[in-house]
C-alpha atoms as a PDB file:
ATOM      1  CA  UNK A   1      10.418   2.378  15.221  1.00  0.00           C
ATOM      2  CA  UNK A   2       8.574  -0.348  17.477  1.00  0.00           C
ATOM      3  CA  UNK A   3       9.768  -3.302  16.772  1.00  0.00           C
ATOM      4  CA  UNK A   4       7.130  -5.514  18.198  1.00  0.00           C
ATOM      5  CA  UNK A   5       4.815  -3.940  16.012  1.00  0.00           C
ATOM      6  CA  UNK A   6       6.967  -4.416  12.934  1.00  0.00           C
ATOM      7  CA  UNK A   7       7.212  -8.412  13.817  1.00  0.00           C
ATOM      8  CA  UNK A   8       3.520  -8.726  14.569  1.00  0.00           C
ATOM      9  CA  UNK A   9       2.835  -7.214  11.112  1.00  0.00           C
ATOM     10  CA  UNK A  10       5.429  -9.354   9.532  1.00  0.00           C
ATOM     11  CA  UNK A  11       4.331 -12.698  11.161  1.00  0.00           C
ATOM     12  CA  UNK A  12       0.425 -12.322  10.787  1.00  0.00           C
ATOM     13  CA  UNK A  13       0.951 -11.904   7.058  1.00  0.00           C
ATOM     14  CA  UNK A  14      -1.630  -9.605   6.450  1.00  0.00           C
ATOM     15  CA  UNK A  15      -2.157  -5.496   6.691  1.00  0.00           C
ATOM     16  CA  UNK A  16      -4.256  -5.377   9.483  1.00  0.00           C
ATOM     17  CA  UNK A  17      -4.932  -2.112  10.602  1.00  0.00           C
ATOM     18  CA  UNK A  18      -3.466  -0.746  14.425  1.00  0.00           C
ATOM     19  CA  UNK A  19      -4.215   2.386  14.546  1.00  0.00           C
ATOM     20  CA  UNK A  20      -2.115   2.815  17.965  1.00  0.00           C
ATOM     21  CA  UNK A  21       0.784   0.973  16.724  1.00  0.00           C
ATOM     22  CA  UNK A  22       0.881   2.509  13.765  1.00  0.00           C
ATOM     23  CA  UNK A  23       5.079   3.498  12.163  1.00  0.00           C
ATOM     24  CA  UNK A  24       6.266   4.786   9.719  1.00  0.00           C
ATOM     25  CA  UNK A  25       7.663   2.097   7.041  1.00  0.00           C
ATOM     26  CA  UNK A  26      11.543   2.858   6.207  1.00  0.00           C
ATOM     27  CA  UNK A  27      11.909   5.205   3.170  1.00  0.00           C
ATOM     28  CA  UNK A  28      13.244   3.315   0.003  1.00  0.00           C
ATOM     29  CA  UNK A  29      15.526   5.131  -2.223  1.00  0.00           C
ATOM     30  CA  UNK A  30      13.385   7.369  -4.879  1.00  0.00           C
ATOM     31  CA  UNK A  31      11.729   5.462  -7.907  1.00  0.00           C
ATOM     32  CA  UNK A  32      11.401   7.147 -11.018  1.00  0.00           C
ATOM     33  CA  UNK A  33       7.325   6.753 -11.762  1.00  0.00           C
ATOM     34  CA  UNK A  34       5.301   7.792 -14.842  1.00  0.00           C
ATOM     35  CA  UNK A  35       1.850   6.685 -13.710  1.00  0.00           C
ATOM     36  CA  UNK A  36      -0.574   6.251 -10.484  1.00  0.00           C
ATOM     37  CA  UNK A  37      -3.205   3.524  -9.297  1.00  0.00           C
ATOM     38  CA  UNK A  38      -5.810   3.558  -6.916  1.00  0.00           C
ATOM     39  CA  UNK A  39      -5.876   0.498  -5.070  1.00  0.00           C
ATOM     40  CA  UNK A  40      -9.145  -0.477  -2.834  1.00  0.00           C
ATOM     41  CA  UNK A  41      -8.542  -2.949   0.354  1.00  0.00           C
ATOM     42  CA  UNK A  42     -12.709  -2.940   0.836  1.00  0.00           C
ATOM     43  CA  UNK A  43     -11.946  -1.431   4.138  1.00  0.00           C
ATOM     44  CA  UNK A  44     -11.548   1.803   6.370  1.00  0.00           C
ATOM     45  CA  UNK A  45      -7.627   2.347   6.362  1.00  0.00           C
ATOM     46  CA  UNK A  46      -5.048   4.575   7.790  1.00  0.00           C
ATOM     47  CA  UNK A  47      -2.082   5.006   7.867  1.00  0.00           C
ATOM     48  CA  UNK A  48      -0.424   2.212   9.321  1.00  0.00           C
ATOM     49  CA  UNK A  49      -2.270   0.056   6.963  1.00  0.00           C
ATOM     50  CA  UNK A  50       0.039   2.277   4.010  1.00  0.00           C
ATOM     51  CA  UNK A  51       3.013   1.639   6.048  1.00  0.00           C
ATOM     52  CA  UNK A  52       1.902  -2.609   5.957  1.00  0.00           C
ATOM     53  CA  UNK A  53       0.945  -2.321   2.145  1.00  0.00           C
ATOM     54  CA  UNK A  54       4.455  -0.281   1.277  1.00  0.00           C
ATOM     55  CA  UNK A  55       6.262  -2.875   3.497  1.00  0.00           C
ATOM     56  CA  UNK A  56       4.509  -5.729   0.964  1.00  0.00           C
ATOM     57  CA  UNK A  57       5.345  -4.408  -1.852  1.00  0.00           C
ATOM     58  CA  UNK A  58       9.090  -3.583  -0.828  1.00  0.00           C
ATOM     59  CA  UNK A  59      10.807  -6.129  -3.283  1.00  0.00           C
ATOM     60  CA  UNK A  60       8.357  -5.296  -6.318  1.00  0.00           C
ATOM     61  CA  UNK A  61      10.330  -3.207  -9.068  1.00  0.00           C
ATOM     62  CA  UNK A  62       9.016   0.104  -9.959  1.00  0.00           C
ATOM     63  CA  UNK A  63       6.965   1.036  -6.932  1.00  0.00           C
ATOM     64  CA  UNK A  64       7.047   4.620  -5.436  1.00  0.00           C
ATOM     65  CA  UNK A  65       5.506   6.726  -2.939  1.00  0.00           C
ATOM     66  CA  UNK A  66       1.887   5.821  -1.645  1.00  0.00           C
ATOM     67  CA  UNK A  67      -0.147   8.232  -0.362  1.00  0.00           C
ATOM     68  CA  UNK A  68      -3.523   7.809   1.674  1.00  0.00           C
ATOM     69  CA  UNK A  69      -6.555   8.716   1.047  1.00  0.00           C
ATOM     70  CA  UNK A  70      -8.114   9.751   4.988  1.00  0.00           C
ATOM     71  CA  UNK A  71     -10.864   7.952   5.482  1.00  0.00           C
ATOM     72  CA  UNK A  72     -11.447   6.519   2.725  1.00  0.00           C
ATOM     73  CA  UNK A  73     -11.015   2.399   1.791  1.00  0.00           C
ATOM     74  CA  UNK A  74      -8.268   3.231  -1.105  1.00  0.00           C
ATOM     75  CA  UNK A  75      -4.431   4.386  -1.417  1.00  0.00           C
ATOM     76  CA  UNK A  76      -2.584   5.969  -4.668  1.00  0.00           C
ATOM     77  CA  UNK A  77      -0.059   4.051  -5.202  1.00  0.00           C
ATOM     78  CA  UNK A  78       3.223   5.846  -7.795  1.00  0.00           C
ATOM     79  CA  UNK A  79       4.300   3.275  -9.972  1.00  0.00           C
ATOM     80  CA  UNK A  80       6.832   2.894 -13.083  1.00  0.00           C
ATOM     81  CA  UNK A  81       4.800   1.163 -15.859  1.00  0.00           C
ATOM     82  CA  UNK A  82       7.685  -0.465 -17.516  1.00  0.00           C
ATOM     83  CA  UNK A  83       8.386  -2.102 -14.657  1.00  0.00           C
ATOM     84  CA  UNK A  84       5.338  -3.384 -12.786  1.00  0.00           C
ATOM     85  CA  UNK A  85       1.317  -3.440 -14.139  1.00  0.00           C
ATOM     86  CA  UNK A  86      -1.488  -2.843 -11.603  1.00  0.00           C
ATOM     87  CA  UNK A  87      -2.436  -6.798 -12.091  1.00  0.00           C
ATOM     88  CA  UNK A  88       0.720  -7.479 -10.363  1.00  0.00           C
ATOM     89  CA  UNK A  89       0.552  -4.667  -7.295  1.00  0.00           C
ATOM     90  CA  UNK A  90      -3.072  -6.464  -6.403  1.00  0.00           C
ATOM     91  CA  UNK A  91      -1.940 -10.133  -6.851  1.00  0.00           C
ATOM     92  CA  UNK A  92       0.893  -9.360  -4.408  1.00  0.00           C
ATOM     93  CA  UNK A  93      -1.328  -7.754  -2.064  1.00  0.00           C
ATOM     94  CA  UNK A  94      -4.034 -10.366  -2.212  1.00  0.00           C
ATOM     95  CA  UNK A  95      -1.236 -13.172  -1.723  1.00  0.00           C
ATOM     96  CA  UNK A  96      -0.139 -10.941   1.492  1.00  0.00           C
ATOM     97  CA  UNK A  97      -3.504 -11.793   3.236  1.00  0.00           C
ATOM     98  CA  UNK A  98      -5.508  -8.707   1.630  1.00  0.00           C
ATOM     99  CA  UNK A  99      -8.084 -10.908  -0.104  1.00  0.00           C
ATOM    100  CA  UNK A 100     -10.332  -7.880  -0.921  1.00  0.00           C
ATOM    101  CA  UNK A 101      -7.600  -5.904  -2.754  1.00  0.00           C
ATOM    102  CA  UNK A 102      -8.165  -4.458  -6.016  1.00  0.00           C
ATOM    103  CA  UNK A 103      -7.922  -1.197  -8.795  1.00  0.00           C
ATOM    104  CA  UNK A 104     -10.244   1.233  -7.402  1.00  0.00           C
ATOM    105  CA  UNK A 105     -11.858   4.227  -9.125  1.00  0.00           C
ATOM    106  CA  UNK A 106      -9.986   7.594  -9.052  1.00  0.00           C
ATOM    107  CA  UNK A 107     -11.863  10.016  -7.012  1.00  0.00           C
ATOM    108  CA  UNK A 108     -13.462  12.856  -9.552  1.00  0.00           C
ATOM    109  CA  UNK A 109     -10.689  15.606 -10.298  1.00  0.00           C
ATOM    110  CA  UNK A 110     -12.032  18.850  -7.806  1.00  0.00           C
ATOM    111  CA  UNK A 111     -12.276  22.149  -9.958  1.00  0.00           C
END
């Protein structure tokens, strides 16, 4: 892991996207989930900018594994609704600096 990168991301407050800099966020201990979100940032993202949002949400209860959508402007985020409601994933995000975050639209199931 860089760790410059991980204290610029840390100080700006906010999941700005680095393309270059981009590392892998430390793997939490497996959490139990029972439903999915999509969750729109209004912006291109990659994966570093999954790595920021799963480092935000680190203390929130119930939060699993979030997987990117390439190229798109949306993650799906595995989540334990007894624990934590979509409401509260985007509030946290917006109050993290990601003022455009909120419940996307599932993409169309592919036959």
């Amino acid at each position: 892991m860089k760790p410059f990168f991980a204290c610029a991301v840390l100080s700006l407050g906010s999941l700005s996207c680095s393309r270059d800099a981009a590392v892998s966020a430390p793997v939490a201990a497996p959490v139990a989930t029972n439903a999915t979100l999509v969750i729109s940032l209004g912006r291109d993202i990659c994966q570093g900018c999954v790595d920021g949002a799963r480092t935000k949400l680190a203390g929130v209860a119930g939060i699993g594994d979030l997987a990117l959508n390439p190229g798109g402007k949306d993650f799906t985020l595995h989540y334990d609704d007894s624990k934590v409601q979509p409401q509260q994933v985007v509030a946290k995000l917006v109050a993290a600096g990601e003022v455009d975050a909120k419940v996307g639209t599932p993409a169309p199931a592919t036959k």
